[in-house]
C-alpha atoms as a PDB file:
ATOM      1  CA  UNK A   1     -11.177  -7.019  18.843  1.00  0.00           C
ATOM      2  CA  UNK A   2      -8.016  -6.543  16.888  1.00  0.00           C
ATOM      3  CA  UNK A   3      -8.660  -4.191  13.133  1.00  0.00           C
ATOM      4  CA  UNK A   4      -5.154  -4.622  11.530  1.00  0.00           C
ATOM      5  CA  UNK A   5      -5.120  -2.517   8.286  1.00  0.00           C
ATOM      6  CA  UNK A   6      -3.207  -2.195   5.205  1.00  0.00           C
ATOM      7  CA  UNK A   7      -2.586   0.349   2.982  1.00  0.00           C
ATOM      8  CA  UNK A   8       0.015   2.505   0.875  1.00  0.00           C
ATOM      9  CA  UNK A   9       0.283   3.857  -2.196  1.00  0.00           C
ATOM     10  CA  UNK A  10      -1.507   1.872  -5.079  1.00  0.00           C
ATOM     11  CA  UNK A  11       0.940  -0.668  -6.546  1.00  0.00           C
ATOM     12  CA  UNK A  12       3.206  -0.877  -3.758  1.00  0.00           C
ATOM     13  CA  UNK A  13       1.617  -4.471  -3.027  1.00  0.00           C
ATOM     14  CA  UNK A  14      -1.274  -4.026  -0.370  1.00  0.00           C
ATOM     15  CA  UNK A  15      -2.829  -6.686  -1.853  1.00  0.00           C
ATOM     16  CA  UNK A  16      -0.168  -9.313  -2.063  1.00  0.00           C
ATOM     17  CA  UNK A  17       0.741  -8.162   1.907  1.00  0.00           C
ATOM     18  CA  UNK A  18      -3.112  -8.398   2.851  1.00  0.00           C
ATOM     19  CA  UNK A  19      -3.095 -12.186   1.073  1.00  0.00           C
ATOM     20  CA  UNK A  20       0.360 -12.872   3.082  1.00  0.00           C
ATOM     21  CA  UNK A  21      -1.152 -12.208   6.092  1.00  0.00           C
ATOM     22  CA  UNK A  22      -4.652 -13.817   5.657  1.00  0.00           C
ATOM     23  CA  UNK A  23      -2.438 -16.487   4.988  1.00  0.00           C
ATOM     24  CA  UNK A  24      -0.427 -16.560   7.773  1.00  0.00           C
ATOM     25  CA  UNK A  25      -2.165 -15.228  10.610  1.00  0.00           C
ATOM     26  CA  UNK A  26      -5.084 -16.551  12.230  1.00  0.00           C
ATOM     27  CA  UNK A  27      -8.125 -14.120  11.232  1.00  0.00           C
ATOM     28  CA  UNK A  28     -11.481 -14.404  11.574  1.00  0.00           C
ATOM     29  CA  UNK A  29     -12.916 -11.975   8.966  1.00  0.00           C
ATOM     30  CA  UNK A  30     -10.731  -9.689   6.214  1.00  0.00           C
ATOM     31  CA  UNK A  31     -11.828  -8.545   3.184  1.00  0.00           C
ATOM     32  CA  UNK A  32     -11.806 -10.143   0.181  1.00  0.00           C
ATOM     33  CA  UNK A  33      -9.780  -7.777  -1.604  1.00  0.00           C
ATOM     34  CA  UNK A  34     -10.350  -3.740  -0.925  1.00  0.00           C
ATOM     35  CA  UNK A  35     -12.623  -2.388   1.901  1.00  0.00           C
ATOM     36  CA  UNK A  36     -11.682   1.601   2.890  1.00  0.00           C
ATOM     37  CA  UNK A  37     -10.976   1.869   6.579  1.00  0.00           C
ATOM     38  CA  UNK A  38     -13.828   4.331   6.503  1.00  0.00           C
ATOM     39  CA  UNK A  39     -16.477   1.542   6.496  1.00  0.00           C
ATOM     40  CA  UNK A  40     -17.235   0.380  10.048  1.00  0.00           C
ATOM     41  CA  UNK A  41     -15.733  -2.533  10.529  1.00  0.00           C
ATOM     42  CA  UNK A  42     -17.946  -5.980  12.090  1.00  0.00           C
ATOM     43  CA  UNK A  43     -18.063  -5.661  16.058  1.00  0.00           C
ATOM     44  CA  UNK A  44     -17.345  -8.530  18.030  1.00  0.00           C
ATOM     45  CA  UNK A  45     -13.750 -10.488  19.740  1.00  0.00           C
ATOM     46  CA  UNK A  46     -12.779 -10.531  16.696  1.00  0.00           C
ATOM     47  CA  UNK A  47      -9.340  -9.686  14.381  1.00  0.00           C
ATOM     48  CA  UNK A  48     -10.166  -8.329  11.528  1.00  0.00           C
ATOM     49  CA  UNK A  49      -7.727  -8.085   8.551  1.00  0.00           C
ATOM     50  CA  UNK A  50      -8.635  -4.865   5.662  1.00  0.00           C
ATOM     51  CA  UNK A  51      -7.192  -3.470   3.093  1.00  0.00           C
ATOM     52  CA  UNK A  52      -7.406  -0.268   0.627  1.00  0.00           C
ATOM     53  CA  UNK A  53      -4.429   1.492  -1.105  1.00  0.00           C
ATOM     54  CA  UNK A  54      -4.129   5.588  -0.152  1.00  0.00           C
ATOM     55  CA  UNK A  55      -5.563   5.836   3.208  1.00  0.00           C
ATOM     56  CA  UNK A  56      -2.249   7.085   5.316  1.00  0.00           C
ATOM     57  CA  UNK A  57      -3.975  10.202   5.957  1.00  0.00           C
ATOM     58  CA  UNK A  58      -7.348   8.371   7.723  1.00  0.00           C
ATOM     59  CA  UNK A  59      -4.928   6.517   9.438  1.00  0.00           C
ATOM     60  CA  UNK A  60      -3.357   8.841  11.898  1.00  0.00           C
ATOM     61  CA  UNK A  61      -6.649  10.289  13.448  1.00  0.00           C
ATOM     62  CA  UNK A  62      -8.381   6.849  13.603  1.00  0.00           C
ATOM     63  CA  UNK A  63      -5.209   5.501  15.061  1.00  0.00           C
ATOM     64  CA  UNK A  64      -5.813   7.957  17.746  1.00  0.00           C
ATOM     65  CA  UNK A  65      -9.175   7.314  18.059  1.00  0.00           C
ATOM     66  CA  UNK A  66      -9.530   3.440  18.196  1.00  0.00           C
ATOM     67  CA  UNK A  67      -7.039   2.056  20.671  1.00  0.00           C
ATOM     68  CA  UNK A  68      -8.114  -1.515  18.663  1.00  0.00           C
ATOM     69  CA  UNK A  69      -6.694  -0.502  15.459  1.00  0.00           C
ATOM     70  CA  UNK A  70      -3.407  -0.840  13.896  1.00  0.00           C
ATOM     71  CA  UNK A  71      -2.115   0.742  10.790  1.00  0.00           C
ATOM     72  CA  UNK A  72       0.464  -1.569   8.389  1.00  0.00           C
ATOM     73  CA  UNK A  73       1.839   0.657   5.760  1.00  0.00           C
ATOM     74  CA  UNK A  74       3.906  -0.907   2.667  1.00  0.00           C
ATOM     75  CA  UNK A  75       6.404   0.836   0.405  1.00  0.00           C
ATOM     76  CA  UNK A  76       7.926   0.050  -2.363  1.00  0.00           C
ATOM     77  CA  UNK A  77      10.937   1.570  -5.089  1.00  0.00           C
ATOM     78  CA  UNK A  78       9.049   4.705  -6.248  1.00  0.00           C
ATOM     79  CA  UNK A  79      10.156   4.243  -9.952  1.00  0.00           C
ATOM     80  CA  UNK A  80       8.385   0.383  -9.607  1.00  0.00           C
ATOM     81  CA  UNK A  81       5.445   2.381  -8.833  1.00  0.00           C
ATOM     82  CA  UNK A  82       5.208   4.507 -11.251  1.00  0.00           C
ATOM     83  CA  UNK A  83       5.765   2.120 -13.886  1.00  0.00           C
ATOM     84  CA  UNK A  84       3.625  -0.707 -13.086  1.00  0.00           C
ATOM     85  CA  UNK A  85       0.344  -0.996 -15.532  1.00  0.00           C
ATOM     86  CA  UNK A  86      -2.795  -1.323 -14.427  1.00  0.00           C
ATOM     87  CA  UNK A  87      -4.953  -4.531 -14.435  1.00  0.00           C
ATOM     88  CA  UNK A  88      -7.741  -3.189 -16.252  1.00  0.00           C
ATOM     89  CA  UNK A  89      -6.209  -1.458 -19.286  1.00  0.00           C
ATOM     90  CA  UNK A  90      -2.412  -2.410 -20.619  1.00  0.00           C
ATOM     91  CA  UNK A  91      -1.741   0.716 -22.508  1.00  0.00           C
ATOM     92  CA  UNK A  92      -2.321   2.967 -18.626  1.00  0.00           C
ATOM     93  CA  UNK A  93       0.532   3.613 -15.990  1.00  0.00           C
ATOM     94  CA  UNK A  94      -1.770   2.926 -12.814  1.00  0.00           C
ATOM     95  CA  UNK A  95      -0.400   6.045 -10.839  1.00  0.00           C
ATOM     96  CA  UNK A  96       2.116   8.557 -10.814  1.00  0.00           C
ATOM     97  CA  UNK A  97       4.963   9.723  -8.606  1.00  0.00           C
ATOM     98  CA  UNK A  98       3.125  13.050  -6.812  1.00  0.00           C
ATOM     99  CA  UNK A  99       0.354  10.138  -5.553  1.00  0.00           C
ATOM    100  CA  UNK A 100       2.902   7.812  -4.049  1.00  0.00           C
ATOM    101  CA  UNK A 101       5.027  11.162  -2.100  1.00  0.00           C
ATOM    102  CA  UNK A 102       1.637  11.996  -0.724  1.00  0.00           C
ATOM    103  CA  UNK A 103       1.554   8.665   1.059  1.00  0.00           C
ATOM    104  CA  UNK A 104       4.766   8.616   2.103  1.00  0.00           C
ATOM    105  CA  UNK A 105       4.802  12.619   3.822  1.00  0.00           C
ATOM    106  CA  UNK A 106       1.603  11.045   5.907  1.00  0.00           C
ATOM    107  CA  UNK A 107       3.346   7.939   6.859  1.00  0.00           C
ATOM    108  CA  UNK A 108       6.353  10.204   8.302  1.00  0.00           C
ATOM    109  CA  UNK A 109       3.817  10.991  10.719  1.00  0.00           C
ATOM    110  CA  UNK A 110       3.068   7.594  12.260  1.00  0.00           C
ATOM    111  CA  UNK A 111       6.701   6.449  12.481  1.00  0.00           C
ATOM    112  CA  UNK A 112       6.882   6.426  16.084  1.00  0.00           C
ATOM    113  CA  UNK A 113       3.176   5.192  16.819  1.00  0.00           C
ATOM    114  CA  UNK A 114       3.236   1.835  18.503  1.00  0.00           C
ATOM    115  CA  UNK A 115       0.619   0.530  16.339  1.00  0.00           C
ATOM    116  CA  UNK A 116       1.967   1.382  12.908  1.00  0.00           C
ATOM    117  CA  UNK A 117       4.125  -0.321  11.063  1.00  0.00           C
ATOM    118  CA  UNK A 118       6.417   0.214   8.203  1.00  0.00           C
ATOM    119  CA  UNK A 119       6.793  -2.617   5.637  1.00  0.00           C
ATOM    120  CA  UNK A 120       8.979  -1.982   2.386  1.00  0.00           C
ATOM    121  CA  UNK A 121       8.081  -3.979  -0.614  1.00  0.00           C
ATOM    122  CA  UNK A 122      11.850  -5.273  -1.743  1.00  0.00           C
ATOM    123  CA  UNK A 123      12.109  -6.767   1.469  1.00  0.00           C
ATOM    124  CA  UNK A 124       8.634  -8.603   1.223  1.00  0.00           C
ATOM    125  CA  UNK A 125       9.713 -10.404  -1.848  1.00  0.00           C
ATOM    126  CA  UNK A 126      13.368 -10.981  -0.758  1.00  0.00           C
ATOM    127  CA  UNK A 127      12.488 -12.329   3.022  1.00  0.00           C
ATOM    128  CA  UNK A 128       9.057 -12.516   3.661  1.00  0.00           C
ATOM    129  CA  UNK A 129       9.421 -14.301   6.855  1.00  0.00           C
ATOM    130  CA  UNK A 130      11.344 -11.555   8.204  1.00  0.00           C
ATOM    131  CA  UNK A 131       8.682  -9.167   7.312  1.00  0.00           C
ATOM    132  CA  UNK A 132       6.458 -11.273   8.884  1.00  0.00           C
ATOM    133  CA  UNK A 133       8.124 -11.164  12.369  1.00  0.00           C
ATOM    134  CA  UNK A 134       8.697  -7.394  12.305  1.00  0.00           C
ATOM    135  CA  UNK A 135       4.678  -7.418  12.241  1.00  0.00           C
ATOM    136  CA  UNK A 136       4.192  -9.947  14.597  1.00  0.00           C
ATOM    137  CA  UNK A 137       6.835  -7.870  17.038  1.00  0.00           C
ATOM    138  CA  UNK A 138       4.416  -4.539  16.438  1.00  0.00           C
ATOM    139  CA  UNK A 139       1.228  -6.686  17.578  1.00  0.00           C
ATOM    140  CA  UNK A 140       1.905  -9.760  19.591  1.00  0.00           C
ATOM    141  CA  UNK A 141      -1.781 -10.841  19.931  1.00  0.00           C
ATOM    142  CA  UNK A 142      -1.436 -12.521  16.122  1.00  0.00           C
ATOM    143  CA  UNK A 143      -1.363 -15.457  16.308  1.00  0.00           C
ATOM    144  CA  UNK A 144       1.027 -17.206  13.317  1.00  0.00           C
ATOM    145  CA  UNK A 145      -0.261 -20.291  11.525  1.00  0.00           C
ATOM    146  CA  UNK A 146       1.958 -20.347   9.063  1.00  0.00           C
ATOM    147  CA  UNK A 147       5.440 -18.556   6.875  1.00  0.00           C
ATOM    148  CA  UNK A 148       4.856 -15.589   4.510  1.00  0.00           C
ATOM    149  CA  UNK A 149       7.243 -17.641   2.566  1.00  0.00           C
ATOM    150  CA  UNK A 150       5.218 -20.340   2.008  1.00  0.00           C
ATOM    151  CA  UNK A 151       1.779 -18.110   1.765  1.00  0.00           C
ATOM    152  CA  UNK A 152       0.957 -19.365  -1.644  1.00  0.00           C
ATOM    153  CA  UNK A 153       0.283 -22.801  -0.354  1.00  0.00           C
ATOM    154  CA  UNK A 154      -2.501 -21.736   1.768  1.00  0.00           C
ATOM    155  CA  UNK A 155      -3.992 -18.378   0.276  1.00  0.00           C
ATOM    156  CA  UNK A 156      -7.643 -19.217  -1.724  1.00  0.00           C
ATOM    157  CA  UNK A 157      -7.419 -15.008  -3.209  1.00  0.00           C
ATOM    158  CA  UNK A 158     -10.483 -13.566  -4.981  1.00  0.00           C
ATOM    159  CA  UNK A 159     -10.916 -12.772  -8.549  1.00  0.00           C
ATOM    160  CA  UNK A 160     -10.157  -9.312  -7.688  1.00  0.00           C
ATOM    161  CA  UNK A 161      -7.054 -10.140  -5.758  1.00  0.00           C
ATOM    162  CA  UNK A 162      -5.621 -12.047  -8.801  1.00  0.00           C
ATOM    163  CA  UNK A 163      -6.266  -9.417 -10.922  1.00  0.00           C
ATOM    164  CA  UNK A 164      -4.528  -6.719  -8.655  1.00  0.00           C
ATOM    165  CA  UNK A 165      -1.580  -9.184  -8.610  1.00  0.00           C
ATOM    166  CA  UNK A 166      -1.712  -9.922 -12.598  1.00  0.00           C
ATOM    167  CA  UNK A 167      -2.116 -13.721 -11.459  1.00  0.00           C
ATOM    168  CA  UNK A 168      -1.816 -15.166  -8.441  1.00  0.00           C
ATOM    169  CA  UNK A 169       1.958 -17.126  -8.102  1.00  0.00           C
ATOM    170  CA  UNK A 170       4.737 -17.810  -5.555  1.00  0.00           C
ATOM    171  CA  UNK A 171       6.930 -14.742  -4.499  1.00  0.00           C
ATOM    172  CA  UNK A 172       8.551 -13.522  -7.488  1.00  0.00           C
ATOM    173  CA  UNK A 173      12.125 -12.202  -7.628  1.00  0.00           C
ATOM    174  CA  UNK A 174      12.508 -11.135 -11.413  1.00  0.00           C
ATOM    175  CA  UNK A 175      10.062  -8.149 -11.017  1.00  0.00           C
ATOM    176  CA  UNK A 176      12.176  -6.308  -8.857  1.00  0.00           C
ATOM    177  CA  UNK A 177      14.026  -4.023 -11.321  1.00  0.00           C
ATOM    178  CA  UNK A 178      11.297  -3.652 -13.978  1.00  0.00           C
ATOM    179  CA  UNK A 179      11.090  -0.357 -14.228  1.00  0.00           C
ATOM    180  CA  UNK A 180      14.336  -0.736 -16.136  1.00  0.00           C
ATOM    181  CA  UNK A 181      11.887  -1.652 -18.989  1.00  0.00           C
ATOM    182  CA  UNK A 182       9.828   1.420 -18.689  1.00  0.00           C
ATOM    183  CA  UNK A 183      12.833   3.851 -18.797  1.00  0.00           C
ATOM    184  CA  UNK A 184      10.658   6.295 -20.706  1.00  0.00           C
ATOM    185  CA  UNK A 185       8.153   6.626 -18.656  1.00  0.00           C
ATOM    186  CA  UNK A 186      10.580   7.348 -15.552  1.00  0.00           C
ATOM    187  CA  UNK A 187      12.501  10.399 -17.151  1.00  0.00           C
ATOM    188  CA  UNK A 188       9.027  11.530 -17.662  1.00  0.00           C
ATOM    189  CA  UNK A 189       8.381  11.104 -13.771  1.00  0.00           C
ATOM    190  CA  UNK A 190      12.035  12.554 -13.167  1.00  0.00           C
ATOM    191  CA  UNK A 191      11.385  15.587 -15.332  1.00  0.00           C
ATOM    192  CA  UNK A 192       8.360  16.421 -13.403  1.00  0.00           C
ATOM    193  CA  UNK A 193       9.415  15.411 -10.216  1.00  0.00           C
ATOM    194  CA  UNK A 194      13.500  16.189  -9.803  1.00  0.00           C
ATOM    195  CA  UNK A 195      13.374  15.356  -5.731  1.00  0.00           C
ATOM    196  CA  UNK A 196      12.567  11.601  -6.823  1.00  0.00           C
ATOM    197  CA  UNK A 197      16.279  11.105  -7.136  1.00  0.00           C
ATOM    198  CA  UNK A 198      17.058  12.304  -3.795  1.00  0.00           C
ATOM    199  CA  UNK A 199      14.418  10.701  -2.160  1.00  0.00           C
ATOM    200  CA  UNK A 200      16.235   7.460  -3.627  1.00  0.00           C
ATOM    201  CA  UNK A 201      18.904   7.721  -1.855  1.00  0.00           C
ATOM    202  CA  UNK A 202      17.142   9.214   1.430  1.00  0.00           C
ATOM    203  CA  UNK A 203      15.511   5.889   1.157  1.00  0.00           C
ATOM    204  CA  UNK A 204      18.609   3.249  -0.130  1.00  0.00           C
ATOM    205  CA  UNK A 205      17.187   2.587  -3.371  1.00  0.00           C
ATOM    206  CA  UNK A 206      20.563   3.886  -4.730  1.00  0.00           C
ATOM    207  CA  UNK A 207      23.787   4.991  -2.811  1.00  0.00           C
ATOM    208  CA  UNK A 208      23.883   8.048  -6.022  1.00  0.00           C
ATOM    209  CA  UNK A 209      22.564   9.394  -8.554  1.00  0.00           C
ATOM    210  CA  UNK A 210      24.470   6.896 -11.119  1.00  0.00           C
ATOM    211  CA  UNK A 211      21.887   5.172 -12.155  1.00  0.00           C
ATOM    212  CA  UNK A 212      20.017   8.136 -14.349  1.00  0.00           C
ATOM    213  CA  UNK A 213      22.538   7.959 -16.692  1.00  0.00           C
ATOM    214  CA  UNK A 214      20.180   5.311 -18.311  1.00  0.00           C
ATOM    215  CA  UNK A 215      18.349   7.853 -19.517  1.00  0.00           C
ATOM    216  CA  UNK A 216      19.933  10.312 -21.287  1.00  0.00           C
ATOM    217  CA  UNK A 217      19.068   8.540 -24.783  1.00  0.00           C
ATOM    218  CA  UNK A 218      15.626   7.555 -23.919  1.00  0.00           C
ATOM    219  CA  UNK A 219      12.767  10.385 -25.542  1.00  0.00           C
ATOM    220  CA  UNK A 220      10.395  11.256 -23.494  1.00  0.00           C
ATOM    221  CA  UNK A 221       6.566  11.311 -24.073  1.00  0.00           C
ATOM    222  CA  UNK A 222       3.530  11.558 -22.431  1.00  0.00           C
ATOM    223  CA  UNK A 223       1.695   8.401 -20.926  1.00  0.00           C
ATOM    224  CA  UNK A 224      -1.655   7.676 -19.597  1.00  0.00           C
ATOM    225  CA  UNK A 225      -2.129   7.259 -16.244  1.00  0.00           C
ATOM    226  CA  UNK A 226      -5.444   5.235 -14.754  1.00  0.00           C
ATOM    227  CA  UNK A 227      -6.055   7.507 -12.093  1.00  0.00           C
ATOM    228  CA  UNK A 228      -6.232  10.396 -14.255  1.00  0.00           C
ATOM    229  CA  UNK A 229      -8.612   9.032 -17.088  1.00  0.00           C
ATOM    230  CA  UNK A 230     -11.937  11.227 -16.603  1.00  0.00           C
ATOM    231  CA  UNK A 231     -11.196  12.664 -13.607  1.00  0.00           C
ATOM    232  CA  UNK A 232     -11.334  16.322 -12.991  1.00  0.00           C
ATOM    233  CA  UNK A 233     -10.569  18.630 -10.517  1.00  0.00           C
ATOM    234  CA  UNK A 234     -13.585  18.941  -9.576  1.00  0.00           C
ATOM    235  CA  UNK A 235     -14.539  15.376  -9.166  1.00  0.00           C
ATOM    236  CA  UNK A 236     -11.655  15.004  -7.414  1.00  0.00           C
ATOM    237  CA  UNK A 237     -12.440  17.622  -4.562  1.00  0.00           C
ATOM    238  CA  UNK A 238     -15.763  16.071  -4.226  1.00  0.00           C
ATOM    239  CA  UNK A 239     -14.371  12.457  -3.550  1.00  0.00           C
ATOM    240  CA  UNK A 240     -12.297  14.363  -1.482  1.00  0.00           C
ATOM    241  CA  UNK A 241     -15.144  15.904   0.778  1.00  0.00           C
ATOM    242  CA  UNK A 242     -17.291  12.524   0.434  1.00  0.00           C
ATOM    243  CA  UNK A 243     -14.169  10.752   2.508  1.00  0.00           C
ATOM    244  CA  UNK A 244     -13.345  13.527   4.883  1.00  0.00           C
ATOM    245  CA  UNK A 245     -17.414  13.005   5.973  1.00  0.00           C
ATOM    246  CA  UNK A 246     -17.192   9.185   6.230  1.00  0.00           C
ATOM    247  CA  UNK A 247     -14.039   9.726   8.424  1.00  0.00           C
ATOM    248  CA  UNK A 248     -16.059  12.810  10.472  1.00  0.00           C
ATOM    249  CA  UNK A 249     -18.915   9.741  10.965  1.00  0.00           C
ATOM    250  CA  UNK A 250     -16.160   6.897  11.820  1.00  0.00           C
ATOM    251  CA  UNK A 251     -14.590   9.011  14.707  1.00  0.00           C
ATOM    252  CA  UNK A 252     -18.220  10.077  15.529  1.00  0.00           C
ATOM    253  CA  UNK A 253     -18.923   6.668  15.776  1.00  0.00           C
ATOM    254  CA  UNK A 254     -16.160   5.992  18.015  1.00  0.00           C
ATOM    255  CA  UNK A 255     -16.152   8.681  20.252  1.00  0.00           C
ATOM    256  CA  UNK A 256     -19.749   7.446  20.807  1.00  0.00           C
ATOM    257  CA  UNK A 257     -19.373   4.167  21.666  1.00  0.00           C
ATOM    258  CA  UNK A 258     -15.799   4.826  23.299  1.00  0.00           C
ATOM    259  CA  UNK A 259     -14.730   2.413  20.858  1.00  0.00           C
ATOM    260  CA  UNK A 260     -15.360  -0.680  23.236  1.00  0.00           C
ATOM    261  CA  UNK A 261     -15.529  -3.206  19.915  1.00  0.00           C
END
């Protein structure tokens, strides 16, 4: 059996990869939308397609652990994170800048692991079919039965998938540069976070640090964020502990069975 998953920070487009690929690839179970990598997957000669935003850090032990399962991580423009609202409630940010660096220090990690690989969102939208052969190239077994390009004229996504993408459509272009509409709410992130500007160019998002000088006029306030409403410290530290067991069961699990899926 063949467990391909995807993750990455939350609005970086896990879903819209995962729909790509269930798409495009000949599967034979994935989930519908979100399902951790925590959860034990079916058994069986299967491949098996899952998805669930922030999991980098589950990755590289399981990776280790389960010579069947491959990581594929997507990233995308920090500052398009950051300003992209969630689904469920218009006037919320969905997550901030410190939650998408997390991802990205753990996917450092797995850069050289022959089962991971590295997807960046731009590139997705701007040549999909490109992206698609750079994952076909990490795992060979797939078996293509169609173009990412063309994805939307085979994907059936669920209600939860549409929602995640605001509305299921072909590949769109426009969105690229959108946080240019949210300039606000990125000297907010900037403020807080100064290394986002060098991580830009670390990355290619921008050759300098030109571009801030969009923001000098813009005031700055303070904006919700989803992941933050009602959450606590201490409710986060017991998620936190509830995951690390599930993953202390998974590799358990797998050390058990000697993961012959």
């Amino acid at each position: 059996m063949k467990h391909l998953h995807v993750t990455g920070c939350g609005r970086s487009g896990t879903t819209l990869l995962l729909e790509m690929m269930r798409a495009s690839f000949r599967c034979d179970e994935s989930s519908e939308h979100e399902q951790s990598i925590l959860e034990t997957p079916p058994t069986g000669p299967s491949t098996i397609f899952t998805k669930h935003p922030g999991e980098v850090a589950f990755l590289r032990p399981l990776l280790a652990a389960d010579p069947n399962l491959g990581g594929v991580y997507i990233y995308r423009d920090p500052r398009s994170v950051i300003c992209s609202v969630h689904a469920k409630a218009a006037d919320c940010y969905a997550t901030n800048f410190s939650s998408w660096l997390k991802e990205q220090m753990h996917a450092k990690h797995l850069k050289s692991h022959p089962r991971f690989v590295e997807v960046r969102y731009e590139e997705l939208i701007t040549n999909p079919d490109n992206v698609q052969a750079k994952i076909h190239k990490t795992f060979p077994l797939l078996e293509a039965t169609g173009q990412f390009s063309s994805y939307h004229e085979r994907a059936r996504p669920s209600e939860g998938a549409v929602q995640a993408l605001n509305g299921f459509r072909e590949v769109d272009r426009e969105r690229l540069h959108a946080w240019r509409n949210h300039l606000s709410r990125v000297k907010e992130q900037l403020a807080s976070h100064p290394g986002m500007a060098r991580i830009l160019i670390e990355l290619g998002y921008e050759e300098d640090t030109t571009w801030t000088s969009l923001l000098p006029e813009v005031q700055v306030c303070r904006h919700k964020v989803w992941e933050e409403k009602g959450v606590n410290l201490l409710k986060r530290f017991d998620q936190w502990q509830r995951r690390t067991r599930k993953l202390r069961r998974r590799l358990a699990l797998l050390s058990s069975t000697g993961s012959s899926r």
